[in-house]
N, C-alpha and C. Protein backbone atom coordinates (compact mmCIF):
# COMPACT_ATOMS: atom_id res chain seq x y z
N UNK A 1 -0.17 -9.04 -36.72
CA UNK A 1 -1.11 -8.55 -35.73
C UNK A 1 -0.42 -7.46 -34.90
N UNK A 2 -1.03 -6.25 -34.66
CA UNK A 2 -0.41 -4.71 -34.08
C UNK A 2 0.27 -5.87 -32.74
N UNK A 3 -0.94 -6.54 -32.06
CA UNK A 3 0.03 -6.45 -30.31
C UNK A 3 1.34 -7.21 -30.56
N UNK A 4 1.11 -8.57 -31.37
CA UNK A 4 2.67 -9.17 -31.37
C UNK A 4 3.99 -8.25 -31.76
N UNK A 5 3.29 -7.11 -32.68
CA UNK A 5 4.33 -6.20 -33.19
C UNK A 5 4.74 -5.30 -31.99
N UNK A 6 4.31 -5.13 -31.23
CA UNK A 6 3.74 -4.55 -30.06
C UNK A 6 5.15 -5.19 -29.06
N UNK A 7 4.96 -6.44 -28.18
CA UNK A 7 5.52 -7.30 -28.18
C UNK A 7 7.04 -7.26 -28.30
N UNK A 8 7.18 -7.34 -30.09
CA UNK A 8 8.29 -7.64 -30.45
C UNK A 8 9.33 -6.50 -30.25
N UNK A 9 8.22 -5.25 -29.91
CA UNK A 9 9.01 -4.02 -29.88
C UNK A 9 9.51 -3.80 -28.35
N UNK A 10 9.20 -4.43 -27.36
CA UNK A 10 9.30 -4.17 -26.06
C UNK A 10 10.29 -4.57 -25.65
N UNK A 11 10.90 -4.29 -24.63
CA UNK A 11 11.98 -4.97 -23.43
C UNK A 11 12.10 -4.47 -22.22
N UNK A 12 13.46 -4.54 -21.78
CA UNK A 12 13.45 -3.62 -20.06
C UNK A 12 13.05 -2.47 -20.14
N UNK A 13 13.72 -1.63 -20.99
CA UNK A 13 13.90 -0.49 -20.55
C UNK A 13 12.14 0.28 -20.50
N UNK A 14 11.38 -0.58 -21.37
CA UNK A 14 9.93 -0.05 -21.06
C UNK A 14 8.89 -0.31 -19.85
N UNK A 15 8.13 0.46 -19.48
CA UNK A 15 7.29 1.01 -18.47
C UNK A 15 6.06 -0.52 -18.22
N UNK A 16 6.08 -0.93 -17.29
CA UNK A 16 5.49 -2.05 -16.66
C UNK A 16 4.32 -1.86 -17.43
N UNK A 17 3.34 -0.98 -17.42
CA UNK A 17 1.84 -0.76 -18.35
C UNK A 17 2.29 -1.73 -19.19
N UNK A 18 2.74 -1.69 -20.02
CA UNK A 18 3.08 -2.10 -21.52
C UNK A 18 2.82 -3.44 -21.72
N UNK A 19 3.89 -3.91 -21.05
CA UNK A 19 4.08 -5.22 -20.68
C UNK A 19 2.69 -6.24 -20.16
N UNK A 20 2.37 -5.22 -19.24
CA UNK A 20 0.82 -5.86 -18.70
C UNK A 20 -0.40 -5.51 -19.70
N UNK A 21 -0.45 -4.94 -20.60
CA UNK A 21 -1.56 -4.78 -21.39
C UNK A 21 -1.41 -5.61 -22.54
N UNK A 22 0.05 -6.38 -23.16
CA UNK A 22 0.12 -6.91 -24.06
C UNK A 22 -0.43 -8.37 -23.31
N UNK A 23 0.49 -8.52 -22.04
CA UNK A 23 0.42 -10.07 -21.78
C UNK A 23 -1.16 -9.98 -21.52
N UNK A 24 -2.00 -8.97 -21.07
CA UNK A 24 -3.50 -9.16 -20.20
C UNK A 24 -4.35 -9.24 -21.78
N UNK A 25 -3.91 -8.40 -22.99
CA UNK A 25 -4.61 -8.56 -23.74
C UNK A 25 -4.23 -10.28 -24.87
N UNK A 26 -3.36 -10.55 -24.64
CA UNK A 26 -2.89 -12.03 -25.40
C UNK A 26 -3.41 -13.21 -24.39
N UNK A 27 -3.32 -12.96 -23.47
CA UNK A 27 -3.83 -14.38 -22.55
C UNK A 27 -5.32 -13.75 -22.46
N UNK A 28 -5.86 -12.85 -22.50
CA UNK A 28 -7.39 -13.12 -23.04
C UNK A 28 -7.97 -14.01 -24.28
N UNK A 29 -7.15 -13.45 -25.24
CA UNK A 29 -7.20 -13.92 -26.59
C UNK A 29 -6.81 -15.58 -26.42
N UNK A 30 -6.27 -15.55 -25.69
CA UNK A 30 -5.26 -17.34 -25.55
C UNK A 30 -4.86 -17.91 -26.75
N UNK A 31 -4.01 -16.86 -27.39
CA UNK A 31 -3.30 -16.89 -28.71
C UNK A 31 -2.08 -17.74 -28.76
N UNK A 32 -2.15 -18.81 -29.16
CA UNK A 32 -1.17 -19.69 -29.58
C UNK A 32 -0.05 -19.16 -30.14
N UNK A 33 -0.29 -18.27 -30.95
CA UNK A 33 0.35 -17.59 -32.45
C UNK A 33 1.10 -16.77 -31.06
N UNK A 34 1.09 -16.66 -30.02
CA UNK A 34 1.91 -15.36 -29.46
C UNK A 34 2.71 -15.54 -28.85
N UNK A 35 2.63 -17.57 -27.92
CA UNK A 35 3.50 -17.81 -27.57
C UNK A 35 5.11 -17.80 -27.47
N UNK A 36 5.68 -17.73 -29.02
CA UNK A 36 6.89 -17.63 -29.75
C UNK A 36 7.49 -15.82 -29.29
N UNK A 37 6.69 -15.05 -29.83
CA UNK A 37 7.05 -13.52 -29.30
C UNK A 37 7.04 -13.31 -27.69
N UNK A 38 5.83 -13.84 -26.73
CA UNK A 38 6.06 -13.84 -25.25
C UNK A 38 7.69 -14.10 -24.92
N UNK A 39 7.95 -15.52 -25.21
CA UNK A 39 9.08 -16.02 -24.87
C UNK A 39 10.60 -16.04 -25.40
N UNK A 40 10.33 -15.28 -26.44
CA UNK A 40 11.18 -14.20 -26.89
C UNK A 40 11.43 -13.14 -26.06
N UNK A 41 9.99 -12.30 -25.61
CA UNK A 41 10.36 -10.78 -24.99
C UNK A 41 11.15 -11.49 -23.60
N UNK A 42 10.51 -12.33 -22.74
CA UNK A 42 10.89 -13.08 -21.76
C UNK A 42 12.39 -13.25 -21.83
N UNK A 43 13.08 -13.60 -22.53
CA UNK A 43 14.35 -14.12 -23.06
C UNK A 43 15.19 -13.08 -23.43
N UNK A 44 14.34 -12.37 -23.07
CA UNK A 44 15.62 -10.85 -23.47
C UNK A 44 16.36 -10.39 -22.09
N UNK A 45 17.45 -9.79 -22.12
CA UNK A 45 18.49 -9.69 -20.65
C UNK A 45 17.46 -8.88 -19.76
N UNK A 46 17.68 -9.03 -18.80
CA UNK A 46 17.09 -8.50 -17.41
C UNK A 46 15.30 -8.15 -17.73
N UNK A 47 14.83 -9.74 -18.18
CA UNK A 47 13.72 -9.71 -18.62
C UNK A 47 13.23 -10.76 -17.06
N UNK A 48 14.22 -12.02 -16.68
CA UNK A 48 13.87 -13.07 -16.48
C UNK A 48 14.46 -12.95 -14.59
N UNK A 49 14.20 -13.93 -13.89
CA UNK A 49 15.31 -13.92 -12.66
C UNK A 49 14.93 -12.85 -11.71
N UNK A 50 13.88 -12.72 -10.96
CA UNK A 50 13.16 -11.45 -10.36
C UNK A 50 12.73 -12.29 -9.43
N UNK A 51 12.25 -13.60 -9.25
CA UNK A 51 11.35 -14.33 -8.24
C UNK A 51 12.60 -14.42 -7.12
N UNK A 52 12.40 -14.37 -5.85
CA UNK A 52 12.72 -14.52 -4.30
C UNK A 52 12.66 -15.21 -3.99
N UNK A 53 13.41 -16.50 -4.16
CA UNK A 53 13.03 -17.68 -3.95
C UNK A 53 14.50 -18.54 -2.38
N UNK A 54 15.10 -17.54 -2.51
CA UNK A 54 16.06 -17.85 -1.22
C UNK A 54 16.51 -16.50 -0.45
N UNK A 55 16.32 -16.54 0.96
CA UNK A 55 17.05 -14.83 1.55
C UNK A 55 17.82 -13.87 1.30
N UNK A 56 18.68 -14.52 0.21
CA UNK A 56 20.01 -14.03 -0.14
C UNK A 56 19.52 -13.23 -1.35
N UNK A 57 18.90 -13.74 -2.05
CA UNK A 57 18.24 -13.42 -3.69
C UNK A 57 17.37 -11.87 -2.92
N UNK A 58 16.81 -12.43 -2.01
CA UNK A 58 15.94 -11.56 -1.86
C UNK A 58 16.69 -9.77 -0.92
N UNK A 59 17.58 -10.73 -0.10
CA UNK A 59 18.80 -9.24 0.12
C UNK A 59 19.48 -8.73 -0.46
N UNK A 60 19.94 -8.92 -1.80
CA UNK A 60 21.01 -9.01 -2.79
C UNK A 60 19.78 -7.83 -4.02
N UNK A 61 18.24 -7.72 -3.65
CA UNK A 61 18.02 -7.11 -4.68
C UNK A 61 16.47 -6.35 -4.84
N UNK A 62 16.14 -6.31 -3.30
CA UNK A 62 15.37 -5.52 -2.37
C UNK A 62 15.79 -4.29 -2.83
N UNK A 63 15.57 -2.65 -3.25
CA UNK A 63 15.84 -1.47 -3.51
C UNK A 63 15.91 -1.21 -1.87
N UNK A 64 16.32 -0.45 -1.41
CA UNK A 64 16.83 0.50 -0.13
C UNK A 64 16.17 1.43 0.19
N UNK A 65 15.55 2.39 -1.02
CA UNK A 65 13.86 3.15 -0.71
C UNK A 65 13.01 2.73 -0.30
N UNK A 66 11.79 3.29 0.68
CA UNK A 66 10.96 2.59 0.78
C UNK A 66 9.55 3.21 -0.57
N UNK A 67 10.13 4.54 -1.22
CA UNK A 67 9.54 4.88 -2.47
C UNK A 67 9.81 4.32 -4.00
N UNK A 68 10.93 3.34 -3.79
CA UNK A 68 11.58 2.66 -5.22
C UNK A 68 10.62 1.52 -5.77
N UNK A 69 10.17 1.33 -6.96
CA UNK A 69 9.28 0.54 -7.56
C UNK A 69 9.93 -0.49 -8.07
N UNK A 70 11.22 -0.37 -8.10
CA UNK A 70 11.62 -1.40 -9.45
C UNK A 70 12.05 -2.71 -8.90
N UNK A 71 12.26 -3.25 -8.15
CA UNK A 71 11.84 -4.91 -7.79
C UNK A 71 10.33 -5.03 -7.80
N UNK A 72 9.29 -4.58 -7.55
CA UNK A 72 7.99 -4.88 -7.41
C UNK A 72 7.66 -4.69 -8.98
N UNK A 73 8.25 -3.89 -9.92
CA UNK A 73 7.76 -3.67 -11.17
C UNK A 73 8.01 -5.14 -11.99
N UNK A 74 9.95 -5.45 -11.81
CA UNK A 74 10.70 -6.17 -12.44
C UNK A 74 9.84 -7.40 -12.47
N UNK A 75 9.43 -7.90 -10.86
CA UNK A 75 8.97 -9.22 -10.53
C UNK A 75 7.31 -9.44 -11.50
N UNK A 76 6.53 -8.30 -11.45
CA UNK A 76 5.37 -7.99 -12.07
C UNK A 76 5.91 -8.10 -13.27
N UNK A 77 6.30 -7.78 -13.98
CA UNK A 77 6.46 -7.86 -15.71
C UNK A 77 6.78 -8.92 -15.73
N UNK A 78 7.77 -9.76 -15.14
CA UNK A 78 7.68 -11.29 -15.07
C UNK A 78 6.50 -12.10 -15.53
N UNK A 79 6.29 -12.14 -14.06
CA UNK A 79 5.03 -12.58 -13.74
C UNK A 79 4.01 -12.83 -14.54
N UNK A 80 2.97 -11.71 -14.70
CA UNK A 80 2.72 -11.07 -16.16
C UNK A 80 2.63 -12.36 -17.30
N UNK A 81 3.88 -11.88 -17.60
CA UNK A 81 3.80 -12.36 -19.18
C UNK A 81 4.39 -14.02 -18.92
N UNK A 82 4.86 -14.29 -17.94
CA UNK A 82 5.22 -15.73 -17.79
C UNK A 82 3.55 -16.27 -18.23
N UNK A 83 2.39 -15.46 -16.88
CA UNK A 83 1.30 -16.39 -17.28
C UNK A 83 0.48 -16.13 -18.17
N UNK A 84 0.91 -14.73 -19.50
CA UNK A 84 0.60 -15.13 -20.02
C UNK A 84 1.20 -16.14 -21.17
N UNK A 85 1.76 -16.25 -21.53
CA UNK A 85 2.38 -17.03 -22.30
C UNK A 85 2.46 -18.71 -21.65
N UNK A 86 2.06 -18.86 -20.46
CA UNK A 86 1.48 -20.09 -20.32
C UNK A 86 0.27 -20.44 -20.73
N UNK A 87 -0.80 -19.03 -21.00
CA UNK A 87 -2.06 -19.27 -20.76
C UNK A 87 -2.22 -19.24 -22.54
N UNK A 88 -1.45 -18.81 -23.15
CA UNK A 88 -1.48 -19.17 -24.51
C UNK A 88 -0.71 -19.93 -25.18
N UNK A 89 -0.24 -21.55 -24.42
CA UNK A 89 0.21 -22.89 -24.94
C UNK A 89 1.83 -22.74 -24.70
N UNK A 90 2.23 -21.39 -23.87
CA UNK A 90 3.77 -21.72 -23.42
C UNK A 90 4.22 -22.37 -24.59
N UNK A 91 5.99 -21.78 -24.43
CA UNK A 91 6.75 -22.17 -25.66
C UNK A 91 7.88 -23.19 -24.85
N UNK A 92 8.04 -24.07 -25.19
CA UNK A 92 9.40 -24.78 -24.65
C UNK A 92 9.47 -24.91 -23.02
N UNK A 93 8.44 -24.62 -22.63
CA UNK A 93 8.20 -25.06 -21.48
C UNK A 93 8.19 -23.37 -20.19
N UNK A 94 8.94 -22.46 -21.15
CA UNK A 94 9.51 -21.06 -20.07
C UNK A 94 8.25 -20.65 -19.22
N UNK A 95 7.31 -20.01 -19.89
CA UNK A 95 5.72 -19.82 -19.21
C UNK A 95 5.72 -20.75 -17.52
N UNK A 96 5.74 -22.08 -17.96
CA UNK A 96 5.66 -23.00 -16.49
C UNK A 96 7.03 -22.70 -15.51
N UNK A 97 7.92 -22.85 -16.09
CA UNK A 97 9.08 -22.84 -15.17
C UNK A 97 9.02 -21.43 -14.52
N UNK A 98 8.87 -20.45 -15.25
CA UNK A 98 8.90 -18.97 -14.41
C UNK A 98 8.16 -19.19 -13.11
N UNK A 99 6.46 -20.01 -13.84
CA UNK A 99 5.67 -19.66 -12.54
C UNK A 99 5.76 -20.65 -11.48
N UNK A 100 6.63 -21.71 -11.72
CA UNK A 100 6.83 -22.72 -10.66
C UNK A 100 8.17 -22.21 -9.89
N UNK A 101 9.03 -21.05 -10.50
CA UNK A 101 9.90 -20.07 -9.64
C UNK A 101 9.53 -19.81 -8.41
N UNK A 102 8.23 -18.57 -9.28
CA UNK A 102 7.30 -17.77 -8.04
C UNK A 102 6.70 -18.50 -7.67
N UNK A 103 6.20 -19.41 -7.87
CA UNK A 103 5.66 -20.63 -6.56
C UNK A 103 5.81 -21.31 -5.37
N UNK A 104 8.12 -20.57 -5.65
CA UNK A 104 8.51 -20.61 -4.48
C UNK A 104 8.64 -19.75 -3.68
N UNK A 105 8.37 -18.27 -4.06
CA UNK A 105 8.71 -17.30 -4.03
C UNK A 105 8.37 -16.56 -2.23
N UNK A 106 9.27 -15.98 -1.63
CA UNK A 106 9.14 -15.50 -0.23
C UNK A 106 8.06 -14.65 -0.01
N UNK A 107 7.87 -14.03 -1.38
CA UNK A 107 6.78 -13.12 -1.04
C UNK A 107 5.37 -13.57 -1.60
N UNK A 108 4.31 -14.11 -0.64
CA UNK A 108 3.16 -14.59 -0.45
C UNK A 108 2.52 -14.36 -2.02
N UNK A 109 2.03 -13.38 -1.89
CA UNK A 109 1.50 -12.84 -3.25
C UNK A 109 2.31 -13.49 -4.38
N UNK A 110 3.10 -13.37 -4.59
CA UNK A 110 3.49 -13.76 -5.48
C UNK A 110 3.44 -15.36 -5.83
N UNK A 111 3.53 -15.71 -4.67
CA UNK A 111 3.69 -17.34 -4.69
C UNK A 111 2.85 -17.73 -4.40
N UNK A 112 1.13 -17.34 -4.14
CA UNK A 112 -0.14 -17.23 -4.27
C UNK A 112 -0.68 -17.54 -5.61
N UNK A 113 -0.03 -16.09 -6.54
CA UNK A 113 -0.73 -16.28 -7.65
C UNK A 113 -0.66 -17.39 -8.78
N UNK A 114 1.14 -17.08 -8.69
CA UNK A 114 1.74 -18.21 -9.42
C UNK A 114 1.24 -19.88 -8.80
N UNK A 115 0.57 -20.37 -7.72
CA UNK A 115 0.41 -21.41 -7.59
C UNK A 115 -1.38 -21.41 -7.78
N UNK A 116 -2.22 -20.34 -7.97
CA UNK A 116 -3.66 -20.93 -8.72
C UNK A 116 -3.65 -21.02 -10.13
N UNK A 117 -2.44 -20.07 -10.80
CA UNK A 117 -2.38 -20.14 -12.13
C UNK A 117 -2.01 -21.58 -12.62
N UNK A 118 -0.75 -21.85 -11.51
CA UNK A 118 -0.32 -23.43 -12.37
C UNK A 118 -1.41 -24.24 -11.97
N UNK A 119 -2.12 -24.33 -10.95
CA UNK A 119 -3.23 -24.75 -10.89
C UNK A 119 -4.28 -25.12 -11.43
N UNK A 120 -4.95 -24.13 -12.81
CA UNK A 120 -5.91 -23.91 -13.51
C UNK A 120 -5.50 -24.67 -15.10
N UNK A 121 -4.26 -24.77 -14.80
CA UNK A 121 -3.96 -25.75 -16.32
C UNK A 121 -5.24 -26.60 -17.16
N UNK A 122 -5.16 -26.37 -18.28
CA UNK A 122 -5.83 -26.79 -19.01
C UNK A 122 -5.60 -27.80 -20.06
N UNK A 123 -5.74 -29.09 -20.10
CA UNK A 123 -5.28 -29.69 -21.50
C UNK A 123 -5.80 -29.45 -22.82
């Protein structure tokens, strides 16, 4: 299937779009079959570890611009694909644990979303 190939082709160094159109178009689909590639791309270096979940985390990696995108991008591509790949049967559990991260997360929004998503679970 093009998006898993899609997917399999991605990592950091690509542009937040990407990331959000694969995970927005697979957790529509709520593709089982995609779980395995999500948590793969997830699992790749400086894929994972973006949520703010203590002051220090969050001073240690705040950008210094007030024009710099890339903590707000990093945490979003997270995010993202954590739910989707929860929302398509999570692999080994990663999908939940990301979003029970940002559930702790300092910044509202974030720990907003991540707590209606784990919310909405479905058996």
């Amino acid at each position: 299937m093009p998006i898993l190939d899609k997917v399999r082709r991605l990592g950091p160094e690509h542009a937040f779009s990407h990331h959000r159109a694969v995970a927005v178009a697979l957790e529509s689909l709520a593709m089982p079959e995609a779980a395995p590639a999500l948590a793969a791309l997830l699992s790749k270096p400086n894929m994972m570890g973006h949520a703010f979940t203590t002051i220090d985390l969050a001073r240690q990696n705040v950008q210094p611009s007030p024009t710099d995108n890339t903590t707000r991008e990093r945490s979003l591509r997270e995010l993202v694909l954590a739910r989707a790949l929860y929302r398509c049967g999570d692999d080994d559990g990663l999908g939940e644990r990301i979003l029970r991260d940002y559930a702790r997360d300092l910044r509202g929004h974030y720990r907003r979303h991540a707590q209606a998503v784990l919310s909405q679970k479905t058996e």
